[in-house]
C-alpha atoms as a PDB file:
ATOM      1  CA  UNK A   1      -2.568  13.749  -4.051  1.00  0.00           C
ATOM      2  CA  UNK A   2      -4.058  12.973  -0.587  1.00  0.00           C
ATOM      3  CA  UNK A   3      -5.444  15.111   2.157  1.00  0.00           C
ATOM      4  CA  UNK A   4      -6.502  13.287   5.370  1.00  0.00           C
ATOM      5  CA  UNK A   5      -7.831  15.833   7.705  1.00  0.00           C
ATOM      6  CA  UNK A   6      -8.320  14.760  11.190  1.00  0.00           C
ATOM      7  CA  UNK A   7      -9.825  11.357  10.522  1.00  0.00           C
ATOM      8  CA  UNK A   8     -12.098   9.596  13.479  1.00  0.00           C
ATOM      9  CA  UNK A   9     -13.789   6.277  12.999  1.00  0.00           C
ATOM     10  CA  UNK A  10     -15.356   3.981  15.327  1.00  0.00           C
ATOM     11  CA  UNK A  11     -17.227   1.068  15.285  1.00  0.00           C
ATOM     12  CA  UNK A  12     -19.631  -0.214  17.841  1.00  0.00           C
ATOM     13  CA  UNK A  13     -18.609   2.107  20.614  1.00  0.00           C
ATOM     14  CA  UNK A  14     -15.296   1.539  19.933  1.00  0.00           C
ATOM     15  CA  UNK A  15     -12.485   4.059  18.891  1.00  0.00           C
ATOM     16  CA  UNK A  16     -10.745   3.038  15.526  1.00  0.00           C
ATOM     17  CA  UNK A  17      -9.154   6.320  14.381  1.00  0.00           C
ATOM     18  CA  UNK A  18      -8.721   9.447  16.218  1.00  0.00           C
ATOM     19  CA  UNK A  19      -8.160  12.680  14.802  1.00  0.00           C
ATOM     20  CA  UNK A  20      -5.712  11.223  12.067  1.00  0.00           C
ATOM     21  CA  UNK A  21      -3.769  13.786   9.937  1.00  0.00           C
ATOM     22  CA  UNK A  22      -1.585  13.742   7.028  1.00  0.00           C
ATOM     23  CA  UNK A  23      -0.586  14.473   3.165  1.00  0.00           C
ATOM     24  CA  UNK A  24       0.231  12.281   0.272  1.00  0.00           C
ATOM     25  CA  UNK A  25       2.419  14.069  -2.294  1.00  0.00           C
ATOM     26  CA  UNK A  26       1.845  12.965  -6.168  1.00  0.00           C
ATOM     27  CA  UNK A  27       4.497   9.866  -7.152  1.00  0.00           C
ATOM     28  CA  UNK A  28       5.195   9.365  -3.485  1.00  0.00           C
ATOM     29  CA  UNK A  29       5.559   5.951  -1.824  1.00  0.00           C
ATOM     30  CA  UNK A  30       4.078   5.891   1.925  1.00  0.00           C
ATOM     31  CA  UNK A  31       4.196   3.393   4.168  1.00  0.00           C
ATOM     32  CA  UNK A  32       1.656   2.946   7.229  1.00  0.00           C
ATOM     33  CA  UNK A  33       2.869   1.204   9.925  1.00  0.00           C
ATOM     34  CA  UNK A  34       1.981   0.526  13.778  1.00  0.00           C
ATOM     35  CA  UNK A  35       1.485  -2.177  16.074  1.00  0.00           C
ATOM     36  CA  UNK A  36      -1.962  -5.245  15.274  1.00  0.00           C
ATOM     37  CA  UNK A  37      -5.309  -3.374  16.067  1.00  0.00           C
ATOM     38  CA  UNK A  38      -3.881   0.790  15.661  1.00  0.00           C
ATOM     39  CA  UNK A  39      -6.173   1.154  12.723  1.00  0.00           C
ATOM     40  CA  UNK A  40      -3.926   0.948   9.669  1.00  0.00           C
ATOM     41  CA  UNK A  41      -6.523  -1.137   7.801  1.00  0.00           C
ATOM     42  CA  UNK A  42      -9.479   0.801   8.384  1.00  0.00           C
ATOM     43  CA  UNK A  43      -7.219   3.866   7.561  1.00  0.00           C
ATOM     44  CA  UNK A  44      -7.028   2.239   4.242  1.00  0.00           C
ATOM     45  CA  UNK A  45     -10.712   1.764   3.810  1.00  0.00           C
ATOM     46  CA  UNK A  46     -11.355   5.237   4.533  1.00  0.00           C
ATOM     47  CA  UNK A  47      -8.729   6.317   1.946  1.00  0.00           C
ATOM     48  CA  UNK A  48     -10.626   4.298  -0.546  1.00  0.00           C
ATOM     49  CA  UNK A  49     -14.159   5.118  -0.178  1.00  0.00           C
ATOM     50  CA  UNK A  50     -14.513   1.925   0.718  1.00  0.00           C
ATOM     51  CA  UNK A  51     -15.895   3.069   4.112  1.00  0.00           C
ATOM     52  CA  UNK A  52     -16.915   6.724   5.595  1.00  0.00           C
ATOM     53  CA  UNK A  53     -15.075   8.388   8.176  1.00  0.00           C
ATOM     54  CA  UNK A  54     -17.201   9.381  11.255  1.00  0.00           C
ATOM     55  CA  UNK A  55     -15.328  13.002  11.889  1.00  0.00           C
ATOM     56  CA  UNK A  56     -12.379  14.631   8.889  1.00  0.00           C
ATOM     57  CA  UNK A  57     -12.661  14.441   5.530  1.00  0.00           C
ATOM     58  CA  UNK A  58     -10.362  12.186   2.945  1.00  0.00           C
ATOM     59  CA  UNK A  59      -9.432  14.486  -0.015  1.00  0.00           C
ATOM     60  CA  UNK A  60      -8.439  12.759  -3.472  1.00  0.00           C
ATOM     61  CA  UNK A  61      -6.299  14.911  -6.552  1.00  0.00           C
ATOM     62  CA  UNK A  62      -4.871  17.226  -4.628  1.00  0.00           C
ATOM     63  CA  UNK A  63      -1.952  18.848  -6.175  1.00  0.00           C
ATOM     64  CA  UNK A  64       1.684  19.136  -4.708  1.00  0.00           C
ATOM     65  CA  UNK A  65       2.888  22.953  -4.233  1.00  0.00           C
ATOM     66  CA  UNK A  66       6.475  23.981  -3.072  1.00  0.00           C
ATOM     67  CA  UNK A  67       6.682  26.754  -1.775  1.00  0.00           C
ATOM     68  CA  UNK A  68      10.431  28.796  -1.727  1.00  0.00           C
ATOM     69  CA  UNK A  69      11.809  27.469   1.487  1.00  0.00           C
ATOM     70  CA  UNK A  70      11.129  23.267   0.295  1.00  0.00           C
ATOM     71  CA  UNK A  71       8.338  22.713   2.220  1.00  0.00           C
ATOM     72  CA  UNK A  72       5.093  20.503   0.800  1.00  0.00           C
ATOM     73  CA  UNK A  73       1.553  21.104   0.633  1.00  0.00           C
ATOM     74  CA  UNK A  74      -1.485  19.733  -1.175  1.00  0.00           C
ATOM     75  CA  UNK A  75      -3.494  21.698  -2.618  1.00  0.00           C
ATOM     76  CA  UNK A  76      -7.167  21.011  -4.268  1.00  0.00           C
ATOM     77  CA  UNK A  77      -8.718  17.839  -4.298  1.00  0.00           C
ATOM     78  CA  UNK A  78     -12.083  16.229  -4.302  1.00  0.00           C
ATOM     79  CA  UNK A  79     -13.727  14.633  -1.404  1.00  0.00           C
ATOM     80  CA  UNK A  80     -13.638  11.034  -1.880  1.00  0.00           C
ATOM     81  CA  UNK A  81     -17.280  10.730  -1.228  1.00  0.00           C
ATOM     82  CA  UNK A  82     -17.937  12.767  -4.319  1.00  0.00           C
ATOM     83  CA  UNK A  83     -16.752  10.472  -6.632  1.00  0.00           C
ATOM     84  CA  UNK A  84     -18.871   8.067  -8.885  1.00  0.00           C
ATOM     85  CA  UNK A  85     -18.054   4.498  -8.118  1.00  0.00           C
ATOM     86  CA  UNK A  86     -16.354   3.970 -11.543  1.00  0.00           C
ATOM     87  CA  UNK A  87     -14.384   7.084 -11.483  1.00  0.00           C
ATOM     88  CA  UNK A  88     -13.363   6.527  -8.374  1.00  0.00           C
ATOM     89  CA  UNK A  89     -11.983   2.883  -9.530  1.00  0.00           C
ATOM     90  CA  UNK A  90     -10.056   4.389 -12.646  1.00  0.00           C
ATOM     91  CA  UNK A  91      -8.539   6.643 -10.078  1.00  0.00           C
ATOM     92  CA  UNK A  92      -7.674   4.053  -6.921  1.00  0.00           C
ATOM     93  CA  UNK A  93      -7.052   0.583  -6.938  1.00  0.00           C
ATOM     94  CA  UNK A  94      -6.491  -1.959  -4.319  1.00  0.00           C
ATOM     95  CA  UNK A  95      -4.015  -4.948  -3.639  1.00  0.00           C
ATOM     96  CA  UNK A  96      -5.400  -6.442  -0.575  1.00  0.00           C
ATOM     97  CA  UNK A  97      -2.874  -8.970   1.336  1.00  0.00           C
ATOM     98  CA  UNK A  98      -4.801 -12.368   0.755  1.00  0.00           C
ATOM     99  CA  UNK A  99      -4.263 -13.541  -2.477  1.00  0.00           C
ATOM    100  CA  UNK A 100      -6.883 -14.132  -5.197  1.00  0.00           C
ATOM    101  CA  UNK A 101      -8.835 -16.770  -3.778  1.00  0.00           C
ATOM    102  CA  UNK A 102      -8.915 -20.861  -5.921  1.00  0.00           C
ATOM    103  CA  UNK A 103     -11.476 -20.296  -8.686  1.00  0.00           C
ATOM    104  CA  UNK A 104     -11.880 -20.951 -12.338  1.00  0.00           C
ATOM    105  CA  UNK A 105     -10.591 -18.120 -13.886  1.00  0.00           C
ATOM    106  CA  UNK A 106      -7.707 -17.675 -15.927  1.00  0.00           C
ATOM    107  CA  UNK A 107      -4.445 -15.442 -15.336  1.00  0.00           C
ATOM    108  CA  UNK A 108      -5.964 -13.538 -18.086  1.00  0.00           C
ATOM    109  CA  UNK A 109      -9.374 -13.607 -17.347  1.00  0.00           C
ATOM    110  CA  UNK A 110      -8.661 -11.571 -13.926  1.00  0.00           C
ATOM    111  CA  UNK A 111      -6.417  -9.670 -15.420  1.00  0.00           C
ATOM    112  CA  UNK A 112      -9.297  -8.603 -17.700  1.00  0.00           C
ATOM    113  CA  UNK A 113     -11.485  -8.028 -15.191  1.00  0.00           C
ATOM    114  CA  UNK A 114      -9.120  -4.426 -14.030  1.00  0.00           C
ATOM    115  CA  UNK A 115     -10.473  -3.055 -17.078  1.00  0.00           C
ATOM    116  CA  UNK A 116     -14.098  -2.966 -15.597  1.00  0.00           C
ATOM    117  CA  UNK A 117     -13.952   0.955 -14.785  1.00  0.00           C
ATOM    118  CA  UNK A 118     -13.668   1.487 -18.628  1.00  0.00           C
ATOM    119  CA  UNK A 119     -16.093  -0.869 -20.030  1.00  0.00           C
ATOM    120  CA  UNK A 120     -19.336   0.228 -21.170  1.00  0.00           C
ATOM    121  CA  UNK A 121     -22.786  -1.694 -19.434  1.00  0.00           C
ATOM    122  CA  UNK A 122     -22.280  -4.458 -21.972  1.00  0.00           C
ATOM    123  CA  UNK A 123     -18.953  -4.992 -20.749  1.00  0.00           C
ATOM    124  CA  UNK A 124     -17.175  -3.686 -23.998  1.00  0.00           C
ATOM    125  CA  UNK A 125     -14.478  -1.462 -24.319  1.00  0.00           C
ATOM    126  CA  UNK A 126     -14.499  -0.071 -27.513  1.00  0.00           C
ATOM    127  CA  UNK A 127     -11.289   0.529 -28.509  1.00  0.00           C
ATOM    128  CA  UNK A 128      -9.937  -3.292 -26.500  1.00  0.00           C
ATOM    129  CA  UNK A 129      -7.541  -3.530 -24.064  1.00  0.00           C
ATOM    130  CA  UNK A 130      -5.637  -6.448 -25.400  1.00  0.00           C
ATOM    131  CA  UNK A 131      -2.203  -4.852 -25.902  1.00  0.00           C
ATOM    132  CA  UNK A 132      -2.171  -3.306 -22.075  1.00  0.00           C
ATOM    133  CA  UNK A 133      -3.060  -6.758 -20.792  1.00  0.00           C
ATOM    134  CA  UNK A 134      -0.322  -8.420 -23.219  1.00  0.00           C
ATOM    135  CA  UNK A 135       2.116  -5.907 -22.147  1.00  0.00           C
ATOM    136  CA  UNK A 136       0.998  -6.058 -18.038  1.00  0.00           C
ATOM    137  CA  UNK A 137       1.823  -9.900 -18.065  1.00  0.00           C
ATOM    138  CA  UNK A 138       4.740 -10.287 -20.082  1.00  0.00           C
ATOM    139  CA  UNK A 139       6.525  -7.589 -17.551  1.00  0.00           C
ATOM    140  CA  UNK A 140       4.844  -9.434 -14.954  1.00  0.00           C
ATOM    141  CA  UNK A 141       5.945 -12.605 -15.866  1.00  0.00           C
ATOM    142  CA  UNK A 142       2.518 -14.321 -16.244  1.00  0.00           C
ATOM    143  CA  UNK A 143       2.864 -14.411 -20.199  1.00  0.00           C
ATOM    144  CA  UNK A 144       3.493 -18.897 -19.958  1.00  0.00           C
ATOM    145  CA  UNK A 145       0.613 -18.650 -17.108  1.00  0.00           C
ATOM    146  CA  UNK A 146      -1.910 -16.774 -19.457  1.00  0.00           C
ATOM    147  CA  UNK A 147      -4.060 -19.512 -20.196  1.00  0.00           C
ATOM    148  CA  UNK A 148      -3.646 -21.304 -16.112  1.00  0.00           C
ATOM    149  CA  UNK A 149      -6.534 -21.249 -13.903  1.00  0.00           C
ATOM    150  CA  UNK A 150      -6.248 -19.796 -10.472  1.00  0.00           C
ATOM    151  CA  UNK A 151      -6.006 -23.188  -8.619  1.00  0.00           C
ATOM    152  CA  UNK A 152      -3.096 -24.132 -10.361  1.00  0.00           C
ATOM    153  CA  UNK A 153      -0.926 -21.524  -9.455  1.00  0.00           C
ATOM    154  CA  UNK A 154       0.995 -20.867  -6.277  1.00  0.00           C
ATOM    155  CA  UNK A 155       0.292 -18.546  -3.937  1.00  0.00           C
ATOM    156  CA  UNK A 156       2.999 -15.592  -5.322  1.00  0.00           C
ATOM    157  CA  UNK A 157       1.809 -16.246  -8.362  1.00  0.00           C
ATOM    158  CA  UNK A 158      -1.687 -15.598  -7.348  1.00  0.00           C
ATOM    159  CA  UNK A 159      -0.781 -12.243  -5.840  1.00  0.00           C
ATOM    160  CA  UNK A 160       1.581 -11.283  -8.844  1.00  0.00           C
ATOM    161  CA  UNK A 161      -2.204 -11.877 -11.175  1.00  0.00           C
ATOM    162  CA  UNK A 162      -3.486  -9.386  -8.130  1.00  0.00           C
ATOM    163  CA  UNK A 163      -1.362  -6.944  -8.905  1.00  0.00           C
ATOM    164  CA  UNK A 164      -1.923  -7.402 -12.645  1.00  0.00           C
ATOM    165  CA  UNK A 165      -5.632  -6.668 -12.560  1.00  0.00           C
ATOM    166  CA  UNK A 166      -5.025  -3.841 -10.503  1.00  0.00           C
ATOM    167  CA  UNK A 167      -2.265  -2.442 -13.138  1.00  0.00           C
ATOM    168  CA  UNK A 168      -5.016  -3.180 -15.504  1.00  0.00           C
ATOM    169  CA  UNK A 169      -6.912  -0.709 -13.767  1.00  0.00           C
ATOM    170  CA  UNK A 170      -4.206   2.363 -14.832  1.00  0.00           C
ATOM    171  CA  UNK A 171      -4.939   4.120 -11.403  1.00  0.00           C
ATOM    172  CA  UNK A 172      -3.004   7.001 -10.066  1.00  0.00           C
ATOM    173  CA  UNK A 173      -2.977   6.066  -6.683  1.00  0.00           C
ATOM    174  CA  UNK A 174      -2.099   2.412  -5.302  1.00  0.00           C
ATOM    175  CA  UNK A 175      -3.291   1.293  -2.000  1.00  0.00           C
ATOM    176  CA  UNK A 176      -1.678  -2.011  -0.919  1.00  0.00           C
ATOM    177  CA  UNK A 177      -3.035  -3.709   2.546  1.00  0.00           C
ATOM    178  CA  UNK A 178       0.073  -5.932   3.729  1.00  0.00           C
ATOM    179  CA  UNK A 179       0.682  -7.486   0.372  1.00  0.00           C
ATOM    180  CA  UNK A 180       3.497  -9.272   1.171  1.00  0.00           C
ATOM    181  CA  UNK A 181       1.803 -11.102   4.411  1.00  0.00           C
ATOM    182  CA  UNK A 182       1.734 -14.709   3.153  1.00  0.00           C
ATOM    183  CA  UNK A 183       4.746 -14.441   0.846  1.00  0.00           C
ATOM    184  CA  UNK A 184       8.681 -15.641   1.390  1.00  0.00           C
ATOM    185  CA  UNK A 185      10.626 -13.565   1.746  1.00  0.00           C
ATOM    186  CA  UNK A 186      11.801 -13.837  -2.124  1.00  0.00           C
ATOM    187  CA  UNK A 187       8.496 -12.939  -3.496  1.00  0.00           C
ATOM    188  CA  UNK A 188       8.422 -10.404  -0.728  1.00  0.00           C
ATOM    189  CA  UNK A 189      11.118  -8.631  -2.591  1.00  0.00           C
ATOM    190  CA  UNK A 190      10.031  -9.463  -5.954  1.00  0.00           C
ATOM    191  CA  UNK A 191       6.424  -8.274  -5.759  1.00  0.00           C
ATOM    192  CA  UNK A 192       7.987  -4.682  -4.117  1.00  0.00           C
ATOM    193  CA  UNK A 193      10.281  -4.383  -6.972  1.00  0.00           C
ATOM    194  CA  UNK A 194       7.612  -4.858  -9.427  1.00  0.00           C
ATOM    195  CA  UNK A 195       5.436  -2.031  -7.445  1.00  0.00           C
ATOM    196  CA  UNK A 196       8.466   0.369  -7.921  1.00  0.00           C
ATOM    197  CA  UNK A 197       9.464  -0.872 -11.378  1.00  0.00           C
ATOM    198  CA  UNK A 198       5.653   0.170 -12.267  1.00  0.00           C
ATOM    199  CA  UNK A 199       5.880   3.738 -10.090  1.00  0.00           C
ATOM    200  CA  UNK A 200       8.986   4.820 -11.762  1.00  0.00           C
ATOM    201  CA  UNK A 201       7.650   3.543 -15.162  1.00  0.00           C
ATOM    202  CA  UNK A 202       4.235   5.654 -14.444  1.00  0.00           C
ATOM    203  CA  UNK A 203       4.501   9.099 -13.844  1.00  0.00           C
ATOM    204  CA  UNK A 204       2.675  10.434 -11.359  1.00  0.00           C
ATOM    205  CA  UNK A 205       1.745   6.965  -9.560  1.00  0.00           C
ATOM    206  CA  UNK A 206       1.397   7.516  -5.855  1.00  0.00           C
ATOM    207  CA  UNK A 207       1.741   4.051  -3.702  1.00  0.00           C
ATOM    208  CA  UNK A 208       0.287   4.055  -0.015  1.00  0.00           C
ATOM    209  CA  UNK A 209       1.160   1.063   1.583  1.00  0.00           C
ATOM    210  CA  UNK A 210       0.336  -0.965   5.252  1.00  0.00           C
ATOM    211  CA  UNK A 211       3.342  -2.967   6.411  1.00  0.00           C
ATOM    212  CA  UNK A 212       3.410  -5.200   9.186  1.00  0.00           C
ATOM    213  CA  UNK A 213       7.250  -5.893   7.983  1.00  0.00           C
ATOM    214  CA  UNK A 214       8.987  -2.366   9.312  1.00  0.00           C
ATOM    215  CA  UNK A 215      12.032  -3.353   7.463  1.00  0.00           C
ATOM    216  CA  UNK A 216      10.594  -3.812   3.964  1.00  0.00           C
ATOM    217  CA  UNK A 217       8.762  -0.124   4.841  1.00  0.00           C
ATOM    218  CA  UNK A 218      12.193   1.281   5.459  1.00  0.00           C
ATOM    219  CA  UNK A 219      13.337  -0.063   1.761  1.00  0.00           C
ATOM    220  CA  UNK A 220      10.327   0.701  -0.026  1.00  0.00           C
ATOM    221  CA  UNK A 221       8.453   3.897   1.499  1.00  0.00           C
ATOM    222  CA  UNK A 222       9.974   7.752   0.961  1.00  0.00           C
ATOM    223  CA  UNK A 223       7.913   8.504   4.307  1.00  0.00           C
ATOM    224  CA  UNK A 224       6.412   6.617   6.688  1.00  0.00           C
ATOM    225  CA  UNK A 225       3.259   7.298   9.188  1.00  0.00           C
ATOM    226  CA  UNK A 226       3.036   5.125  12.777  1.00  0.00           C
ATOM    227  CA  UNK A 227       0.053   4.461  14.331  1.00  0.00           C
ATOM    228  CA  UNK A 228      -0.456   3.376  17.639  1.00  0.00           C
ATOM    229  CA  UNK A 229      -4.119   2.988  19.286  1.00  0.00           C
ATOM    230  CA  UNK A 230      -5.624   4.869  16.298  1.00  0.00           C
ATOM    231  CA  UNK A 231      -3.876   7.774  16.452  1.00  0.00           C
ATOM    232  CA  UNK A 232      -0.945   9.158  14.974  1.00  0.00           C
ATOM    233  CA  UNK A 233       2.399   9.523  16.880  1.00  0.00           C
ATOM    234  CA  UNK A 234       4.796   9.909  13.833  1.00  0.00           C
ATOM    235  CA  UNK A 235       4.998  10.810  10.440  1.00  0.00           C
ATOM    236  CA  UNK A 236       8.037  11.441   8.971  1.00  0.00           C
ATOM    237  CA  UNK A 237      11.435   9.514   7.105  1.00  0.00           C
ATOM    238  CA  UNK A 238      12.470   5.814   7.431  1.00  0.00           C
ATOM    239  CA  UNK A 239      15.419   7.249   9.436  1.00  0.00           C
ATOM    240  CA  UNK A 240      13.271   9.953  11.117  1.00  0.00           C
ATOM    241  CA  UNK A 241      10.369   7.253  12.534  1.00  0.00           C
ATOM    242  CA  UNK A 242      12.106   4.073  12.721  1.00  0.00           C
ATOM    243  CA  UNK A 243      14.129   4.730  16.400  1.00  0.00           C
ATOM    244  CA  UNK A 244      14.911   2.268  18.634  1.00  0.00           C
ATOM    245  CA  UNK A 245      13.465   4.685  21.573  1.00  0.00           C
ATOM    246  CA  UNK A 246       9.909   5.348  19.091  1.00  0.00           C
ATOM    247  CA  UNK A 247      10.133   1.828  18.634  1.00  0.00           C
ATOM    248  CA  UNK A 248      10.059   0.714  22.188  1.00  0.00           C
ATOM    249  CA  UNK A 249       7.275   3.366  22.964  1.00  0.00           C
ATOM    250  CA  UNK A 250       4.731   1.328  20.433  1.00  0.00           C
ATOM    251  CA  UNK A 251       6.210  -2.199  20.261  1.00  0.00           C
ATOM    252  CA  UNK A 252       7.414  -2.291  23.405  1.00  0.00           C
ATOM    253  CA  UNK A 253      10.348  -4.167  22.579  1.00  0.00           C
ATOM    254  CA  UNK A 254      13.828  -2.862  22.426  1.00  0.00           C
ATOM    255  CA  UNK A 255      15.331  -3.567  19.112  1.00  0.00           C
ATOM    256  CA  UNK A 256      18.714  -3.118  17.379  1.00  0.00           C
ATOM    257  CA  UNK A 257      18.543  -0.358  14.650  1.00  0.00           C
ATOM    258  CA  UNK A 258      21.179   0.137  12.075  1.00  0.00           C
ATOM    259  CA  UNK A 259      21.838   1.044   8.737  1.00  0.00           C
ATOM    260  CA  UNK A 260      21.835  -1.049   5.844  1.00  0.00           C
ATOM    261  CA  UNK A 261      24.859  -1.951   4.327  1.00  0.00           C
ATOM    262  CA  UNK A 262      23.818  -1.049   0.984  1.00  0.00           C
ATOM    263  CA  UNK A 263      21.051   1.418   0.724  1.00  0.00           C
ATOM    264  CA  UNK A 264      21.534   2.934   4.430  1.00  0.00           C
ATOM    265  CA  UNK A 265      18.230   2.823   5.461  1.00  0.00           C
ATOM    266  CA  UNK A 266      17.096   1.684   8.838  1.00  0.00           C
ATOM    267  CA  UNK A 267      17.003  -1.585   9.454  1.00  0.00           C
ATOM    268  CA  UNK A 268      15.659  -3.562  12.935  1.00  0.00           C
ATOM    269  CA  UNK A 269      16.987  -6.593  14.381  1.00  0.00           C
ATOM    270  CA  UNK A 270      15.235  -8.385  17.358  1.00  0.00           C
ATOM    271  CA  UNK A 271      16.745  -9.653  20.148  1.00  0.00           C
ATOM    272  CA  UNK A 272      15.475 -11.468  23.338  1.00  0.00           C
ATOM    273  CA  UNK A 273      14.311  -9.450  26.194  1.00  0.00           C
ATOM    274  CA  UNK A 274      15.451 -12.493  28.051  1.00  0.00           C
ATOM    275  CA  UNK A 275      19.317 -12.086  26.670  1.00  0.00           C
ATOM    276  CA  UNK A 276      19.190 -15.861  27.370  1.00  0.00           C
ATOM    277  CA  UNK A 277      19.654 -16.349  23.710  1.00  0.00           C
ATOM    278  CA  UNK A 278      22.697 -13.822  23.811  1.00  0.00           C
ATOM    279  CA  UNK A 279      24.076 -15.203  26.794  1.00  0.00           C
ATOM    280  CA  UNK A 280      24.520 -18.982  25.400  1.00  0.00           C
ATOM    281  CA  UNK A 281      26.270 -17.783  22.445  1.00  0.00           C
ATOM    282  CA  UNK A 282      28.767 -15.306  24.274  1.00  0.00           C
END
């Protein structure tokens, strides 16, 4: 689905990225982590097409071959530069973490508006779109909201009609940029069970996702990549990445790791590098 072959990117004299490699396999959900300022945005943007890298090349399409002992590749793919802009928009989309900003459009309206790669130049789509929209919000559960402007709705609500218009958009690949930043942690869960409930309902749908939140990426993501200073310094399973030693190297904290109770996957809990807080409860 995704080759990313030693990606560089600066800006202003400044080193972003820095030699960044790694594959995205076709219905796989990865998670980019790493500490505020290691480049997991602009990673993103290069992804996209929304920016160009300055060294490596971002390859879109690519298919996923096995060979007899397990192992991955991808294979084939299109530069992401060579895509027209519509194409390119029926094949990504993007859920950025602010949600849709206080303006007079309706649920539906912006819903509507993820059909743009398929409309002709009047803005018609000949053969309508009205029974994937119906269908997007009623799973959604922005059916009663349909007819609400923006303004009027809370902020999860608002993201949920983000992700709507991007479903609209019938991509196969997903890039989310820290979704669930401004969300409790209910709609936290809720808007990354609707992600997967739309994955495993689309075949083929690859999800690449930053996370600030290491705990939701060790949920969510089949594979993880860290970043630290714009390069990369781990790409691998929840179990294989997220280590309280790996941890401490990047973060520079020294967290608890353990195992969910229910699923199994790693899962960090903070703790004072004081122990003061430890100490008045002992």
């Amino acid at each position: 689905m995704i080759a990313a072959d030693r990606l560089g990117k600066s800006y202003g004299g400044s080193r972003v990225l820095s030699d960044v490699s790694f594959t995205v396999y076709e219905g796989e959900f990865f998670g980019i982590i790493g500490p505020n300022g290691s480049g997991k945005s602009t990673l993103l943007k290069l992804l996209s097409g929304v920016e160009k890298a300055d060294e490596g090349s971002v390859a879109l399409g690519g298919k996923t071959v096995v060979a007899p002992d397990g192992t991955r590749s991808v294979s084939g793919g299109r530069p992401v530069a060579e895509y027209a802009r519509k194409e390119l928009a029926r094949f990504v989309a993007v859920l950025e973490q602010e949600a849709l900003p206080q303006i007079g459009f309706t649920v539906r309206e912006v819903a509507e508006m993820g059909r743009f790669p398929y409309q002709n130049w009047l803005g018609e789509e000949p053969e309508g779109a009205d029974g994937t929209i119906d269908s997007i919000l009623d799973r959604l559960g922005l059916a009663p909201l349909a007819d609400r402007t923006l303004e009027h709705l809370s902020g999860g609500e608002r993201q949920r009609v983000a992700l709507a218009k991007v479903m609209a958009q019938e991509p196969r690949l997903l890039l989310l940029d820290e979704p669930t930043t401004y969300l409790d942690i209910g709609r936290q869960i809720q808007l990354m069970d609707s992600i997967c409930d739309w994955q495993k309902r689309t075949e083929g749908l690859t999800v690449v996702a930053v996370l600030h939140d290491l705990n939701l990426a060790a949920l969510y993501c089949d594979r993880l990549l860290l970043l630290n200073r714009g390069e990369a310094v781990g790409i691998g399973t929840p179990e294989e990445i997220l280590t309280a030693e790996r941890i401490k190297a990047v973060y520079g904290i020294s967290p608890v790791v353990t195992a969910h109770p229910a699923t199994g996957a790693p899962q960090i809990l903070l703790q004072p590098e004081s122990g003061v807080k430890g100490e008045q409860r002992g």
